[in-house]
Protein backbone atom coordinates (compact mmCIF):
# COMPACT_ATOMS: atom_id res chain seq x y z
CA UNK A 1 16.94 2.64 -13.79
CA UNK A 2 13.62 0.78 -12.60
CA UNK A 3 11.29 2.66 -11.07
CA UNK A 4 10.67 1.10 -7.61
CA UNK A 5 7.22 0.89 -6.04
CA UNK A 6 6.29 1.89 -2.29
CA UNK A 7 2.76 0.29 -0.93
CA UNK A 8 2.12 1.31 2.70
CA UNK A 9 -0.59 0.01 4.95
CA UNK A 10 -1.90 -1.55 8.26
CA UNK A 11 -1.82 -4.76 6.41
CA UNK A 12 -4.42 -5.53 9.30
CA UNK A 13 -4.19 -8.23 7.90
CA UNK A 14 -2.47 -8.71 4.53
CA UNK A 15 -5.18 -10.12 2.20
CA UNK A 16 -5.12 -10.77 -1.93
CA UNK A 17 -6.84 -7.18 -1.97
CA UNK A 18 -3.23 -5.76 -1.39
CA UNK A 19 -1.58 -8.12 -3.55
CA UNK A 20 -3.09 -8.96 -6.54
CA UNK A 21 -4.34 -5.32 -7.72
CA UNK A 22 -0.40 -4.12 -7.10
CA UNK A 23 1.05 -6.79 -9.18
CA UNK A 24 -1.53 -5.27 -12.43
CA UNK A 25 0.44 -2.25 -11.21
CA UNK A 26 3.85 -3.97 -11.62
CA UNK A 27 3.02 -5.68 -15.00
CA UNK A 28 1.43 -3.01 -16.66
CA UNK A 29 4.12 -0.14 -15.50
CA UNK A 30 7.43 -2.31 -15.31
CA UNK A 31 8.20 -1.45 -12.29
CA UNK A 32 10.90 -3.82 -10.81
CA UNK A 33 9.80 -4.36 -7.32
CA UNK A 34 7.58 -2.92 -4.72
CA UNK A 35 8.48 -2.30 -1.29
CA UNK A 36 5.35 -3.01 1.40
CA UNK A 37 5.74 -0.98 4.11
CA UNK A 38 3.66 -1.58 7.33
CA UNK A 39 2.94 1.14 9.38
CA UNK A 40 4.27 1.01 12.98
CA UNK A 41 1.90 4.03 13.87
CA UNK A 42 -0.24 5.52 11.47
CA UNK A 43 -0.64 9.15 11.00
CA UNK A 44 -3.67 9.73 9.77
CA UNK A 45 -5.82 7.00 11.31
CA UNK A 46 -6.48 5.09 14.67
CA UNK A 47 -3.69 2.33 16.08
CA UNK A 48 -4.35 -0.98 15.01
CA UNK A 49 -5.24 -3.14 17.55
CA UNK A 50 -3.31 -6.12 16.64
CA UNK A 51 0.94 -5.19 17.29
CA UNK A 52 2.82 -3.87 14.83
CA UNK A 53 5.14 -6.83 15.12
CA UNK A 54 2.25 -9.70 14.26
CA UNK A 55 1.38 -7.15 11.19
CA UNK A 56 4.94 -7.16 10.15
CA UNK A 57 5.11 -11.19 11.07
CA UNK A 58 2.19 -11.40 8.48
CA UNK A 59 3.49 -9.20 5.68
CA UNK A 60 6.63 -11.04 5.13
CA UNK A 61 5.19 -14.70 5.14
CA UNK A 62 2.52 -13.25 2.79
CA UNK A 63 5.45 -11.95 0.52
CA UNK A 64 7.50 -14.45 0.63
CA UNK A 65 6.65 -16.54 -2.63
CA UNK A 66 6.66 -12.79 -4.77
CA UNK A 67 10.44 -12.28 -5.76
CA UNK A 68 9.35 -8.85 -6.72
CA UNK A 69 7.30 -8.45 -3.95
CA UNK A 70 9.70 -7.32 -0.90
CA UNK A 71 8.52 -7.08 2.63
CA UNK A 72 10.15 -3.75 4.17
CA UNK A 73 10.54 -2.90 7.97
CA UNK A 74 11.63 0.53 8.34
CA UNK A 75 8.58 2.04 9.62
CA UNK A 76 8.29 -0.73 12.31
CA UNK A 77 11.88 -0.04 13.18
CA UNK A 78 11.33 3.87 12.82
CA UNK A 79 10.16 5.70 16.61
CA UNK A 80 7.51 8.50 16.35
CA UNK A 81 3.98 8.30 13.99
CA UNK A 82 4.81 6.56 10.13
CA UNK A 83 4.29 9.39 7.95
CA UNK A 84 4.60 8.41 4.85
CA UNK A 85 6.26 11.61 3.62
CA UNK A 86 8.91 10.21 6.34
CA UNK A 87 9.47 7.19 4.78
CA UNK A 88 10.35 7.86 0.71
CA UNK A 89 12.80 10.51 2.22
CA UNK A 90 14.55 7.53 3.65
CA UNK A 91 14.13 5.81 0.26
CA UNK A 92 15.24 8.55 -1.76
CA UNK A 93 18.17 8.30 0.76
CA UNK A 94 18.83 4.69 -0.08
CA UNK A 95 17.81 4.56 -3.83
CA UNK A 96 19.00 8.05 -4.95
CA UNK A 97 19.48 7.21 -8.57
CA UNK A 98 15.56 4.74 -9.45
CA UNK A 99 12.52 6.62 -9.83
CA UNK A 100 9.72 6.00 -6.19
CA UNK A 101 6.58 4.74 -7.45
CA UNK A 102 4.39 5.45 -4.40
CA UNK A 103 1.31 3.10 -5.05
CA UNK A 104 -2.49 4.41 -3.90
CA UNK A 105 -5.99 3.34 -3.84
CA UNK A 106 -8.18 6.01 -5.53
CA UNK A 107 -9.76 6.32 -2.39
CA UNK A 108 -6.61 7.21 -0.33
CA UNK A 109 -5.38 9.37 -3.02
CA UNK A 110 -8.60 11.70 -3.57
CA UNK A 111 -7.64 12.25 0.64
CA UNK A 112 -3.79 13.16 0.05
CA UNK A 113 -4.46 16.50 0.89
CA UNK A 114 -4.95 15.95 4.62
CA UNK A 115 -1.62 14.05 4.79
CA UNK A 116 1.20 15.23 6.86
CA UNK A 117 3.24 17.16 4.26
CA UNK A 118 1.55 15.86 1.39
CA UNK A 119 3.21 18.55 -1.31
CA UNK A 120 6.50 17.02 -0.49
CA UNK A 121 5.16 13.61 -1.21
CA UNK A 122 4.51 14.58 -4.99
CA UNK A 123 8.51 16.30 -4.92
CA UNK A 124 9.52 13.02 -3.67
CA UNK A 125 7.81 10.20 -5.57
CA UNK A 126 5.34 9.03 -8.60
CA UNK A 127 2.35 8.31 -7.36
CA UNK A 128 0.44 5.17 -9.28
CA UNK A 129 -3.38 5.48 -8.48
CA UNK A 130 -5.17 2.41 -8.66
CA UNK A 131 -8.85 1.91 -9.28
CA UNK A 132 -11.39 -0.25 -10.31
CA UNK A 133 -13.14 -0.74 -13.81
CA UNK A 134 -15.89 2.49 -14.34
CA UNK A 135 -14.38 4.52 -11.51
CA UNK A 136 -15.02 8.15 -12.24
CA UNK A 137 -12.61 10.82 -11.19
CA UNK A 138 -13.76 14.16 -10.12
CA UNK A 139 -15.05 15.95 -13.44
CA UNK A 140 -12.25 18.95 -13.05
CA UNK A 141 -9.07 18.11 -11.90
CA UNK A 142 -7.13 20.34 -9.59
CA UNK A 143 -4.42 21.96 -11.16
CA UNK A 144 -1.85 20.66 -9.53
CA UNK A 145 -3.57 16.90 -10.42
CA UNK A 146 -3.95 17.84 -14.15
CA UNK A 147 -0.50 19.27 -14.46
CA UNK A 148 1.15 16.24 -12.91
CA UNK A 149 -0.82 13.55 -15.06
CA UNK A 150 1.16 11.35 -17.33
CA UNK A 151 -0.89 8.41 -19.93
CA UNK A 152 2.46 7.26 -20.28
CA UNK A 153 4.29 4.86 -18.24
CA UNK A 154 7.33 5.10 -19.65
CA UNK A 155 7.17 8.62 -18.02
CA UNK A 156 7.90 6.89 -14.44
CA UNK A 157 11.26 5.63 -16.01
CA UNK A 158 12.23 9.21 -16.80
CA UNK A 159 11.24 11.34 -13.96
CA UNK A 160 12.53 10.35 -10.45
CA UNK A 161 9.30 12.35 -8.96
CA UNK A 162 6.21 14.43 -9.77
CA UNK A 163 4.15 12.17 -11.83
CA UNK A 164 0.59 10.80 -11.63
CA UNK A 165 -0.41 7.58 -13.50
CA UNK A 166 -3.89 5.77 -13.15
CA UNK A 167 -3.73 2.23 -13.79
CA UNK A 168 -6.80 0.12 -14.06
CA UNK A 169 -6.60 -2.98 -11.60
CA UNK A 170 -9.05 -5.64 -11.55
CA UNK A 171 -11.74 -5.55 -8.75
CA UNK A 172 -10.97 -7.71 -5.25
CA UNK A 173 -13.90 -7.04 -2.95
CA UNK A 174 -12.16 -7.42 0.20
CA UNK A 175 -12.68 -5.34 3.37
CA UNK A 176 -10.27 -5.49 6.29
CA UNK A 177 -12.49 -5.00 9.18
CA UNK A 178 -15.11 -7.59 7.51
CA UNK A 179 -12.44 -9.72 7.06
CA UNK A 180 -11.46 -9.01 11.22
CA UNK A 181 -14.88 -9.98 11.93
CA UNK A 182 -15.06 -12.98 10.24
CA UNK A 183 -12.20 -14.45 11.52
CA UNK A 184 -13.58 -13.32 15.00
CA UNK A 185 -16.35 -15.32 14.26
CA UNK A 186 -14.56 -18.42 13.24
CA UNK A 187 -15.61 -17.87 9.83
CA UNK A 188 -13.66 -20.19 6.79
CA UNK A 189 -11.55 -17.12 5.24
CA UNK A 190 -8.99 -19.59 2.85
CA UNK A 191 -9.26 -17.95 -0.28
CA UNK A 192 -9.41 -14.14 0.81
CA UNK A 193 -5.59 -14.03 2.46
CA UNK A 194 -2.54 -16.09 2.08
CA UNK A 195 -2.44 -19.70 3.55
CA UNK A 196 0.64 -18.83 5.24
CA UNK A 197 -1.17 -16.08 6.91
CA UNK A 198 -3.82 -17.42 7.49
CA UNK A 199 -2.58 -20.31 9.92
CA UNK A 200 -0.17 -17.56 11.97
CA UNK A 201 -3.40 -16.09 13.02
CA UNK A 202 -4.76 -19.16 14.14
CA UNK A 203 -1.64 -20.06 15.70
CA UNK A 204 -1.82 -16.86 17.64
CA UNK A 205 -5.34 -16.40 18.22
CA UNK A 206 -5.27 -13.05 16.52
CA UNK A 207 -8.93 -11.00 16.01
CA UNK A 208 -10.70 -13.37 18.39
CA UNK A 209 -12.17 -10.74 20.39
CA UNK A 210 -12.65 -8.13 17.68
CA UNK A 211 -15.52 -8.74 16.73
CA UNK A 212 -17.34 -5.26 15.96
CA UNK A 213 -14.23 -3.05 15.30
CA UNK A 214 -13.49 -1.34 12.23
């Protein structure tokens, strides 16, 4: 079986930064789709201020010309704080025989050790670590890192958990709460997100009075 990818986020908003580096991801490992998960309410980091409904409303109209690209609700549907730990255990429920690719910024991955469980993560998916050309890792793993790394990607075919895999993306400077602010400002942001996306938050005068937040 296919492994099958998991990309979480506030998609606050969607923008090409969370699409184009994850489809490198899916051509380079194979991987037959990837889930997007929004988060209802994070975990580990303050609530958005724009509804989880409007962020979901976003993600599947930014989605919805990438077959293999798959807009996926359960976290907005899901009561209590989306843990992501939470959420492959409900994928593992639903996909028990492919392989969970959990996809991760280098960034968000050097910080998996504050996340709510975040041993149980590794027992329940891959994890594919993304990061730009000339990123340097820390110069000695930890052990549990270095044990876990694979070079190979057929290696996410054959395990159904427990893997690490770095894949080189190409670089999309994009910043969420710059790109907040400059639609707060009334700032010409075609190019940086989805067209699609871009006219539901003028239709719904979303981030108008933002300007400043993070």
């Amino acid at each position: 079986m296919k492994p099958i990818g998991v990309f979480g986020g506030t998609f606050d908003p969607i923008h090409f930064g969370h699409i184009k580096p994850v489809l490198d991801v899916r051509d380079f490992t194979g991987i037959s789709e990837v889930r997007y998960i929004p988060n209802a309410r994070p975990g580990h980091r303050s609530q958005p201020q724009i509804s989880a409904i409007h962020r979901w409303n976003m993600t599947v109209l930014a989605l919805d010309c990438y077959t293999e690209l798959i807009a996926d609700n359960r976290e907005i549907k899901r009561a209590g704080k989306s843990y992501m730990v939470t959420t492959l255990r409900s994928l593992r429920s639903e996909f028990a025989l492919s392989p969970l690719c959990l996809i991760l910024g280098i960034d968000a991955f050097l910080q998996i050790k504050r996340w709510y469980w975040w041993a149980d993560v590794l027992k329940l998916a891959n994890i594919v670590v993304m990061s730009r050309p000339g990123t340097k890792f820390p110069y000695l793993l930890p052990d549990w890192w270095f044990r876990a790394l694979e070079v190979n990607p057929r290696k996410l075919y054959e395990r159904m958990s427990g893997s690490i895999f770095h894949v080189t993306v190409d670089q999309v400077d994009i910043s969420a709460s710059d790109l907040r602010n400059r639609i707060s400002r009334g700032d010409d942001c075609s190019g940086v997100l989805p067209e699609t996306v871009y006219e539901y938050i003028k239709q719904h005068n979303l981030y108008n009075d933002l300007r400043g937040t993070s």
